[in-house]
Protein backbone atom coordinates (compact mmCIF):
# COMPACT_ATOMS: atom_id res chain seq x y z
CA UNK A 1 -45.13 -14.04 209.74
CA UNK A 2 -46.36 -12.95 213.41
CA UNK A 3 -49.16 -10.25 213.74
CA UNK A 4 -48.72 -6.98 215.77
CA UNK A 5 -51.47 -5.11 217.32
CA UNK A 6 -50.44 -2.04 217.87
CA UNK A 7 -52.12 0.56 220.04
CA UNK A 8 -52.02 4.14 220.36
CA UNK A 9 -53.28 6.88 222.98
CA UNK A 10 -52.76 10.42 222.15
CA UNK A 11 -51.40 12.32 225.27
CA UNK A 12 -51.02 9.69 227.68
CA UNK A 13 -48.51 10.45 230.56
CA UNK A 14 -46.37 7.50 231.86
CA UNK A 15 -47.83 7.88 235.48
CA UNK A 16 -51.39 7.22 233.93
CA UNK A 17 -50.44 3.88 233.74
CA UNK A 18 -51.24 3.23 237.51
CA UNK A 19 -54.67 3.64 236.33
CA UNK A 20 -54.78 1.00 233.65
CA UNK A 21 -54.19 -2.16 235.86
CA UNK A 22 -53.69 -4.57 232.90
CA UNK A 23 -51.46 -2.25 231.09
CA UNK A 24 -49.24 -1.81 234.22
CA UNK A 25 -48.59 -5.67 234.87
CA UNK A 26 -46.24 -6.03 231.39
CA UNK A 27 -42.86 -5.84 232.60
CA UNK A 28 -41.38 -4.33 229.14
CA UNK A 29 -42.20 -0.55 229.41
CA UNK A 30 -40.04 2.88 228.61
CA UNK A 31 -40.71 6.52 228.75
CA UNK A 32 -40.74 7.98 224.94
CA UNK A 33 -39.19 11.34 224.17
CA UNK A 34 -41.53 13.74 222.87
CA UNK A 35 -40.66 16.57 220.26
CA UNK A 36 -40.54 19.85 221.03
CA UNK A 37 -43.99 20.85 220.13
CA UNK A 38 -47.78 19.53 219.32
CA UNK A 39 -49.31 16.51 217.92
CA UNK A 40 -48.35 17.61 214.19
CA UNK A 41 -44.45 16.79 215.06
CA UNK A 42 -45.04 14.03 217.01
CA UNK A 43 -47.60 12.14 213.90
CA UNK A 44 -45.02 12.76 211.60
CA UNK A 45 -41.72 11.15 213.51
CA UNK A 46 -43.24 7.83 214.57
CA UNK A 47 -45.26 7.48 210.80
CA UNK A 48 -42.05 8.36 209.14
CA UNK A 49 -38.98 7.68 211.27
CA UNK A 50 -36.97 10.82 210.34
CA UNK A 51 -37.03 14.30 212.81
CA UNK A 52 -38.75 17.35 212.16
CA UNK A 53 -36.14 19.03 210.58
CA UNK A 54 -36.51 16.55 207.80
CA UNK A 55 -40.20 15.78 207.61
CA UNK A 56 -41.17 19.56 207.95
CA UNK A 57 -44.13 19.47 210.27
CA UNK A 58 -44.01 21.62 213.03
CA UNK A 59 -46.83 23.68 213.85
CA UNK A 60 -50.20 23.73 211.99
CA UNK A 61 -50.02 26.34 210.00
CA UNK A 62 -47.06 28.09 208.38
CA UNK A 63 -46.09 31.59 206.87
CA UNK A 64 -46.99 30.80 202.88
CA UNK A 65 -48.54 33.89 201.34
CA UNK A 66 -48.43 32.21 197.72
CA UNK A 67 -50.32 29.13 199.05
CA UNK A 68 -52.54 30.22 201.46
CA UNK A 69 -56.72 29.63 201.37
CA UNK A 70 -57.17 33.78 202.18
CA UNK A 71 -54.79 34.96 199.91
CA UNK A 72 -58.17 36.08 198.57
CA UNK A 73 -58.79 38.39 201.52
CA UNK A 74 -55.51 40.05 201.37
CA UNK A 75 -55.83 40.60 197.28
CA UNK A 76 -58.81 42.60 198.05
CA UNK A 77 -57.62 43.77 200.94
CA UNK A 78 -61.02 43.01 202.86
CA UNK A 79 -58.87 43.46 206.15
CA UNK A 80 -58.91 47.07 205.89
CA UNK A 81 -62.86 46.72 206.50
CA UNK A 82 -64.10 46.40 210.28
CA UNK A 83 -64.77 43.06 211.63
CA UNK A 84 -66.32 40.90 214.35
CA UNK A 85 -66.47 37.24 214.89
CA UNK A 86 -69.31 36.86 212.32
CA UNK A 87 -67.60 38.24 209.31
CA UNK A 88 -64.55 36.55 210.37
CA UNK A 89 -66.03 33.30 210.38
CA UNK A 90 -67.65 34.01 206.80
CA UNK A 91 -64.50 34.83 205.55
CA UNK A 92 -63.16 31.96 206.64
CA UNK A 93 -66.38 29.34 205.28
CA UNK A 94 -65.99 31.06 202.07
CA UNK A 95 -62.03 30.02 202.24
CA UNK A 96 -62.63 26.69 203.52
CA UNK A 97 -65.56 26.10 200.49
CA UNK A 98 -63.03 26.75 198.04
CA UNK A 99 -59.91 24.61 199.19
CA UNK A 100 -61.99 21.90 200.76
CA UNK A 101 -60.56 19.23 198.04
CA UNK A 102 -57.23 20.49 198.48
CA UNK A 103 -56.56 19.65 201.92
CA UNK A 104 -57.65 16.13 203.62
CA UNK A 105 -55.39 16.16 206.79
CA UNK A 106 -56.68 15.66 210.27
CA UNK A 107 -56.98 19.24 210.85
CA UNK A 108 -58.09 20.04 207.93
CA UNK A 109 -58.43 24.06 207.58
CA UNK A 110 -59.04 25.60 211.12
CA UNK A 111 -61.05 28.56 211.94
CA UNK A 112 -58.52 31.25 213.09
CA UNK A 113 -60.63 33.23 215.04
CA UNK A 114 -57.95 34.01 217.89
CA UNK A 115 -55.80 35.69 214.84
CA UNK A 116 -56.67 39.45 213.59
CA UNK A 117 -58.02 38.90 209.76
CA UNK A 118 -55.10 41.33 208.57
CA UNK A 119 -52.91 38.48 209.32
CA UNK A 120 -54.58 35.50 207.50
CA UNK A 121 -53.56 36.01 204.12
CA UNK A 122 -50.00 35.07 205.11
CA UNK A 123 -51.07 31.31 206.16
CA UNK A 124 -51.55 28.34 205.01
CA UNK A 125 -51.71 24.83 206.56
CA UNK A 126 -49.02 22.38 206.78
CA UNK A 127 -50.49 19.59 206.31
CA UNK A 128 -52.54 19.20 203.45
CA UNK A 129 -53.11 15.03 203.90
CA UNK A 130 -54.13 12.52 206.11
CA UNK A 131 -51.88 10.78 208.11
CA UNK A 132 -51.92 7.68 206.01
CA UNK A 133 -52.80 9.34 202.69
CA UNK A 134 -50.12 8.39 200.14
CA UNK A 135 -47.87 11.52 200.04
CA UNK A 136 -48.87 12.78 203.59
CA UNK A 137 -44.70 13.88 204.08
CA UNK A 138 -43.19 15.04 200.77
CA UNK A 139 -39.85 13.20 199.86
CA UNK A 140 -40.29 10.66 203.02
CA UNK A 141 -42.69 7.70 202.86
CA UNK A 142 -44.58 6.48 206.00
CA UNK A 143 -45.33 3.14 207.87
CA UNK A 144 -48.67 2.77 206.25
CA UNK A 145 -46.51 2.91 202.24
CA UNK A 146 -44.02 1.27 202.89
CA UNK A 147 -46.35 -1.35 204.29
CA UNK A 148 -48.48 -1.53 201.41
CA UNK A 149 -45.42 -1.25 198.78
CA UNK A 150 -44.11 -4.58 200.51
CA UNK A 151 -47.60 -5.74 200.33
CA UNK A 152 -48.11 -6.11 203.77
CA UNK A 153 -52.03 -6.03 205.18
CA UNK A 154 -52.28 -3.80 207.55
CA UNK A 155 -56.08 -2.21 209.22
CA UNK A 156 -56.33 1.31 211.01
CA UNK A 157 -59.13 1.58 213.30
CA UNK A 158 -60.27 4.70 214.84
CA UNK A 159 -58.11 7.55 213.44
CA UNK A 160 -61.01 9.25 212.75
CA UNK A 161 -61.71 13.43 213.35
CA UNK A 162 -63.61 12.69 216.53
CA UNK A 163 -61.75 11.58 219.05
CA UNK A 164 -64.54 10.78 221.51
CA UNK A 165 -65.38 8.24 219.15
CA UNK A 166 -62.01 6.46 218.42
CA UNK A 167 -62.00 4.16 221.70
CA UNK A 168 -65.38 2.93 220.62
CA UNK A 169 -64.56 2.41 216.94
CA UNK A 170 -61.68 -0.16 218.60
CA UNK A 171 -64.56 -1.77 220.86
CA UNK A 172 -66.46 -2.74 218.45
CA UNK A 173 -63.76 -3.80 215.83
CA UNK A 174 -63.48 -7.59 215.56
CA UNK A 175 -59.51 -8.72 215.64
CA UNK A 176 -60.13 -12.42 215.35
CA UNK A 177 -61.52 -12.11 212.17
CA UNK A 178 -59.14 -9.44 210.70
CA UNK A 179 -56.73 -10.78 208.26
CA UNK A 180 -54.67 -8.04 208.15
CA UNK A 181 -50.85 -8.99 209.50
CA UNK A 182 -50.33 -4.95 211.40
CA UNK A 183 -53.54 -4.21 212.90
CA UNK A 184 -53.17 -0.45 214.37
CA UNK A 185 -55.65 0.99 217.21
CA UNK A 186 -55.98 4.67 217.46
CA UNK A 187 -57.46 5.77 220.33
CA UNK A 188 -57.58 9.67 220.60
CA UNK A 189 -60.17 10.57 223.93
CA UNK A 190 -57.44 10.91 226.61
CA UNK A 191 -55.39 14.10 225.13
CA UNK A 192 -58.74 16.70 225.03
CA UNK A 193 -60.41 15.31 228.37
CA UNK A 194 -56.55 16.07 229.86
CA UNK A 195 -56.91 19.04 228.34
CA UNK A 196 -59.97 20.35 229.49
CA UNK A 197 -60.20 18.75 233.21
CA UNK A 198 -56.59 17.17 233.51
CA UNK A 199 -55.17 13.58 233.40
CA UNK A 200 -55.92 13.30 237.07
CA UNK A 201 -59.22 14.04 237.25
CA UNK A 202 -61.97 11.74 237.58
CA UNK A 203 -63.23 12.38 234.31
CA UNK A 204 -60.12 10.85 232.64
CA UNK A 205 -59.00 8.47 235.29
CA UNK A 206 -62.75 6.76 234.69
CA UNK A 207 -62.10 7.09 230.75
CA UNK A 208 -58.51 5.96 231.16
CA UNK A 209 -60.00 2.68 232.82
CA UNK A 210 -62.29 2.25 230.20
CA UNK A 211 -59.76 2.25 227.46
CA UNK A 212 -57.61 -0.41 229.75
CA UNK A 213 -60.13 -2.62 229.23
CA UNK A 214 -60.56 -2.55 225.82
CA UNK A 215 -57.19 -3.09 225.03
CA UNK A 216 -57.37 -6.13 227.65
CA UNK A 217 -59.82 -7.93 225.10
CA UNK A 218 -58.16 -7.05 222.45
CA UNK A 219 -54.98 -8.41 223.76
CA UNK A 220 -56.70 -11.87 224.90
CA UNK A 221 -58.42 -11.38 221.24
CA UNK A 222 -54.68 -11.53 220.03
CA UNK A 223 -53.80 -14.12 221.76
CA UNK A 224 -56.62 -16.41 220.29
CA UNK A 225 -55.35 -14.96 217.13
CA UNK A 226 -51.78 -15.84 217.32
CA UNK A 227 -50.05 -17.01 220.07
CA UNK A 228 -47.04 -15.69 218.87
CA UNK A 229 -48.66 -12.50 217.89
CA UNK A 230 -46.40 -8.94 219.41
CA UNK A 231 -48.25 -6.49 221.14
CA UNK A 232 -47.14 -2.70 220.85
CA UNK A 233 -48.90 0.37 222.91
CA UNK A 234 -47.66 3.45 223.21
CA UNK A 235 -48.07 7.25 223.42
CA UNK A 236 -46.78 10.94 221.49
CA UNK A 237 -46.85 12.83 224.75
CA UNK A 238 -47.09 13.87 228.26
CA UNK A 239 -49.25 16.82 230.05
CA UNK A 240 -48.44 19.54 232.18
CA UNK A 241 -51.47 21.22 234.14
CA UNK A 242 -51.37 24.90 233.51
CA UNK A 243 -51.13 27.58 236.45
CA UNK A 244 -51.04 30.91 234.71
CA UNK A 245 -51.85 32.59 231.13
CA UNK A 246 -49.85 35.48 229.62
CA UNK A 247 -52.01 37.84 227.16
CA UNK A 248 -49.49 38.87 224.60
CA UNK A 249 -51.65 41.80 223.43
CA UNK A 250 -52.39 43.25 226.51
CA UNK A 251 -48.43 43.08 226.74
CA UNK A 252 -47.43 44.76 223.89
CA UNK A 253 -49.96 47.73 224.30
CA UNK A 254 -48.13 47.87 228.06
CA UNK A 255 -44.94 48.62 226.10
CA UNK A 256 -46.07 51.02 223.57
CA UNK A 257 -46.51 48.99 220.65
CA UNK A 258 -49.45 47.12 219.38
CA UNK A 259 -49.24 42.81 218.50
CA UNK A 260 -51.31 43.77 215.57
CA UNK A 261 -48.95 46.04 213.42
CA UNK A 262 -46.62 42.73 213.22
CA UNK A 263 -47.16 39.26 211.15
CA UNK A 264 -47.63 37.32 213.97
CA UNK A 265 -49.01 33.51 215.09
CA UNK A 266 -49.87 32.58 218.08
CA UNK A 267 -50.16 28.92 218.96
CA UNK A 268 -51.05 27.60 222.76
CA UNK A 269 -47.01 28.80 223.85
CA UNK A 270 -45.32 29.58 221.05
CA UNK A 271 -45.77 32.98 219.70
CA UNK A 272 -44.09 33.12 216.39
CA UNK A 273 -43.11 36.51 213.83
CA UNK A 274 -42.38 37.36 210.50
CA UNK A 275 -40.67 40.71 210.00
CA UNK A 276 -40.86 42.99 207.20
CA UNK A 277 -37.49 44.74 208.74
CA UNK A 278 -35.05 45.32 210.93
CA UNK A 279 -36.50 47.71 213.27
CA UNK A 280 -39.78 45.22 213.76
CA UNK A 281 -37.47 42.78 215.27
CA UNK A 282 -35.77 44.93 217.38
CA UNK A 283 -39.35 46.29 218.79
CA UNK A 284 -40.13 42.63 219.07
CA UNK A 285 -37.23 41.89 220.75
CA UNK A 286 -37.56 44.81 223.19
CA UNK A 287 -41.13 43.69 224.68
CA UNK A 288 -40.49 39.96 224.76
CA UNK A 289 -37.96 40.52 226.64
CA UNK A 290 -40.16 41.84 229.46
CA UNK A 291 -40.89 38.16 229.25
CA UNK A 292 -37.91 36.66 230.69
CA UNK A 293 -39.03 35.28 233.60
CA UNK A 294 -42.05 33.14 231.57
CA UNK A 295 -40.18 32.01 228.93
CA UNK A 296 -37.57 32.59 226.34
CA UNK A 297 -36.46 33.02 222.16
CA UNK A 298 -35.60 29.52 220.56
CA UNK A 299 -31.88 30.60 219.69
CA UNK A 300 -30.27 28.72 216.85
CA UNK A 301 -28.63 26.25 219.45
CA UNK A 302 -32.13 25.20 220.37
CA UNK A 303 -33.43 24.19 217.20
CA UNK A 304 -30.87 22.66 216.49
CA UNK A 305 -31.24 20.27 219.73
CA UNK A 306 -34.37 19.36 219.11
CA UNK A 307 -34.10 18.96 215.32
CA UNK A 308 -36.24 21.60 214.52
CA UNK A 309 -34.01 23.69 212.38
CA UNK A 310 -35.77 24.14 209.22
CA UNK A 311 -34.82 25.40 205.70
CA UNK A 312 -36.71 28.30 205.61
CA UNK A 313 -38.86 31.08 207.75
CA UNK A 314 -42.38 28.72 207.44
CA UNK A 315 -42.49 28.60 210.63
CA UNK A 316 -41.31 31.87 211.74
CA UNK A 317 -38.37 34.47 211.80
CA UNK A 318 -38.35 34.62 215.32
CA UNK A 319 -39.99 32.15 217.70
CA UNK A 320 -40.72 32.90 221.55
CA UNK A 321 -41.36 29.80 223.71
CA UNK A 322 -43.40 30.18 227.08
CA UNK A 323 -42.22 27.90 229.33
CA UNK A 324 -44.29 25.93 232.01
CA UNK A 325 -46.85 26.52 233.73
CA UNK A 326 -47.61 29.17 231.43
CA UNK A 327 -50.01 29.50 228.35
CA UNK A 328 -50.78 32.27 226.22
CA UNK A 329 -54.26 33.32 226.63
CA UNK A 330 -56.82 35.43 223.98
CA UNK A 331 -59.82 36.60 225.40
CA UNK A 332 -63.13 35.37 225.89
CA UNK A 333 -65.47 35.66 222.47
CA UNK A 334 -68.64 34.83 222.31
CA UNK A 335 -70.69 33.52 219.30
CA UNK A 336 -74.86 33.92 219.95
CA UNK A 337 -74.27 33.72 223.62
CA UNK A 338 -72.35 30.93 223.68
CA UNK A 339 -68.48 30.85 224.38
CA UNK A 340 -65.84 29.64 222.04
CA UNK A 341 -62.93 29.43 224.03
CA UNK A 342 -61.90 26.49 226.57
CA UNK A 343 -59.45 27.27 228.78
CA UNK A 344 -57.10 24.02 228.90
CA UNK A 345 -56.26 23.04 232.39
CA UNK A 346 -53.16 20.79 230.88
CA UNK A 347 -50.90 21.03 228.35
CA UNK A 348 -48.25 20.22 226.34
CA UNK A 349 -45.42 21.06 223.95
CA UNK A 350 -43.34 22.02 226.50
CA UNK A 351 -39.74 20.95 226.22
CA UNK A 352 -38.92 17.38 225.62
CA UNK A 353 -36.39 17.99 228.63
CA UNK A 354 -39.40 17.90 231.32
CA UNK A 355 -40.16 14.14 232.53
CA UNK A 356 -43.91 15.49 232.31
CA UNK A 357 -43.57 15.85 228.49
CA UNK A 358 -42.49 11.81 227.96
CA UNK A 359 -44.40 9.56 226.39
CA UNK A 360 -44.71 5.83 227.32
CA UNK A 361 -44.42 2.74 225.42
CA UNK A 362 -45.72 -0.87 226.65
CA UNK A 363 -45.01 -3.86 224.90
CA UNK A 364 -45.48 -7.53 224.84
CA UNK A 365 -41.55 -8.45 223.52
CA UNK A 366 -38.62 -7.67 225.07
CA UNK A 367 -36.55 -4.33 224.54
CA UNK A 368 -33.04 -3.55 224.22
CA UNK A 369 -31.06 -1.26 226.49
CA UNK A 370 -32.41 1.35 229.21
CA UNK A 371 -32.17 4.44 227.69
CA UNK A 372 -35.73 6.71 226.34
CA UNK A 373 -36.95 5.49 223.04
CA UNK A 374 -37.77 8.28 220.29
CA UNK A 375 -41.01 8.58 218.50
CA UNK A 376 -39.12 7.76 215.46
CA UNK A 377 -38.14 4.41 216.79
CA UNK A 378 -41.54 3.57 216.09
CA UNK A 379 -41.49 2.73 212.09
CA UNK A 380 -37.96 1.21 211.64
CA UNK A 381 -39.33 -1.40 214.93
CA UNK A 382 -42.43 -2.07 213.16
CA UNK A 383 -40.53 -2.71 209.77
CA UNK A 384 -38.34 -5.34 211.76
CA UNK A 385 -41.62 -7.46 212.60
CA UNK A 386 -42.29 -7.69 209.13
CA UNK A 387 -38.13 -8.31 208.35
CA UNK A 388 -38.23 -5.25 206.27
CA UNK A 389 -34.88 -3.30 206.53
CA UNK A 390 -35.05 0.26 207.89
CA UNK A 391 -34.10 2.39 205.38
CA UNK A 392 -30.54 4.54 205.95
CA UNK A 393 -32.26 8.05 205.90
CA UNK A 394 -34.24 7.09 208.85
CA UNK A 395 -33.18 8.66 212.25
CA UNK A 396 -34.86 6.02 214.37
CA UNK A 397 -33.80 2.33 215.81
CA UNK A 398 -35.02 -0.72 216.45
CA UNK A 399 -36.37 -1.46 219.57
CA UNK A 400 -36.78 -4.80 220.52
CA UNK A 401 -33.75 -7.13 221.89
């Protein structure tokens, strides 16, 4: 049986490629279709090979009063109290303490400073495993189970919570010796230095170089390895650089009403509501729609394109996108002098429909057809190098010709 290295960059745009000189001479490459959304969508299609609307992950954190780690604050209704950054941030170590075992996903249990502490008992995170835990999607098994259930080796190197680390995890990582038959490269640096100075800037042009390199050796590495060995690399997403910000408080106070009266979440540009009744949507639906010209509400229709129709309200009653070049932006807050929020020069989880939000996929074998591959291609093509069948509940194909 042939060994595949597989390699992946979070947030790498196709056009990045004309930085990465050995990358760009293999002839077999695509644009991938993103998901309408962030990373925690895009993790979950290409581990599983099913859409959102099946694996559930859409956003970080979800409306689940029963579940959530501040259910405490709202039982003792310690909102009602006044509060700055510092008690916030206690409240939320004391929260974290508590639930620490419970929940072992990459993002663990965020700090939700940007979000008024009258609103955090209503959360709770989505995920609540790592990526390749056993159990990480509930009902659907990923790559790294089904794997092991067929008793396939398989090594993961640098999925680790740093991502300025990952790319030098896979430096150092010996493939000649590795006996493992899938031997997957996570390299995360590329998606927060676009976000912070932007794919084309020097900063992650001279990283992006770097991490063309590596994957150079590891490739001639391979080769040694295996001469018959596949190579797979390939990305979740795109970036957008961002020319404007939208401050969704400052909005609703211009109409009369105030954000903070209304369950509310607001992600990078999504800002999503819960309503208690009728009349809060219709007030909600009244100032967003002072919004028109930055973005839009996800209709039914739209969901339901990008297969993000869920069973339930988890993710919100009534979700308003903001479209490109647009972000929604919170404030600056400072913590002993020092400021917490980054402004992101680049984005993404825009719509899948802009070429900007694309992926791209480079391989070493030869693929079938022309048209975009999905991020849940990804399992059912790595199953077929290991001639295990992809399962029928799996929305994905097989890639290669």
């Amino acid at each position: 049986m042939t060994t595949l290295l597989t390699v992946f960059v979070d947030g790498l745009k196709p056009e990045s490629l004309e930085h990465m000189e050995f990358l760009d001479t293999f002839e077999n490459k695509r644009r991938i279709k993103t998901e309408l959304g962030y990373s925690n969508p895009c993790h979950a299609s290409m581990y599983s090979g099913v859409y959102p609307n099946k694996h559930l992950c859409w956003f970080i954190w979800k409306y689940s009063p029963e579940t959530s780690p501040f259910k405490w604050i709202g039982k003792l209704k310690l909102y009602r109290f006044p509060h700055n950054i510092y008690t916030k941030y206690l409240c939320y170590k004391i929260s974290k303490i508590f639930n620490s075992r419970k929940v072992t996903s990459y993002y663990g249990i965020p700090f939700l400073w940007r979000i008024p502490i009258n609103n955090w008992h209503y959360f709770d995170v989505a995920e609540k495993k790592f990526w390749s835990e056993p159990g990480y999607i509930e009902n659907y098994p990923t790559i790294f189970e089904i794997l092991k259930e067929n008793n396939i080796a398989y090594e993961i190197v640098g999925m680790s919570r740093n991502p300025a680390q990952s790319s030098i995890e896979v430096a150092k990582h010996d493939l000649v010796t590795s006996k493992s038959l899938w031997i997957y490269y996570f390299i995360g640096d590329i998606d927060p230095l676009s976000h912070r100075y932007g794919q084309d800037s020097p900063q992650t042009i001279e990283r992006l170089k770097r991490i063309d390199n590596i994957v150079e050796i590891k490739y001639k590495e391979l080769e040694k390895k295996d001469e018959e060995a596949c190579f797979l690399f390939f990305s979740d997403h795109g970036h957008i650089k961002v020319k404007g910000e939208v401050n969704l408080y400052s909005h609703f106070r211009s109409c009369g009403e105030s954000l903070k009266d209304y369950i509310h979440f607001i992600d990078s540009n999504y800002a999503r509501f819960w309503f208690r009744n009728e009349k809060e949507r219709r007030n909600v639906e009244r100032v967003l729609s002072e919004l028109d010209d930055k973005g839009f509400i996800l209709t039914n229709e739209l969901l339901q394109k990008y297969h993000v129709d869920m069973p339930d309200n988890r993710y919100g009653d009534l979700i308003f996108y903001l479209d490109v070049p647009y972000v929604f932006s919170h404030g600056e807050v400072y913590v002993l002098g020092k400021r917490m929020s980054v402004k992101n020069v680049s984005m993404h989880g825009y719509l899948p429909d802009y070429p900007e939000s694309d992926g791209v996929l480079v391989t070493s074998s030869r693929l079938k057809g022309n048209k975009l591959i999905k991020l849940e291609d990804i399992t059912p093509s790595i199953l077929y190098m290991f001639n295990i069948a992809t399962p029928n509940y799996m929305d994905g194909e097989i890639i290669w010709k």
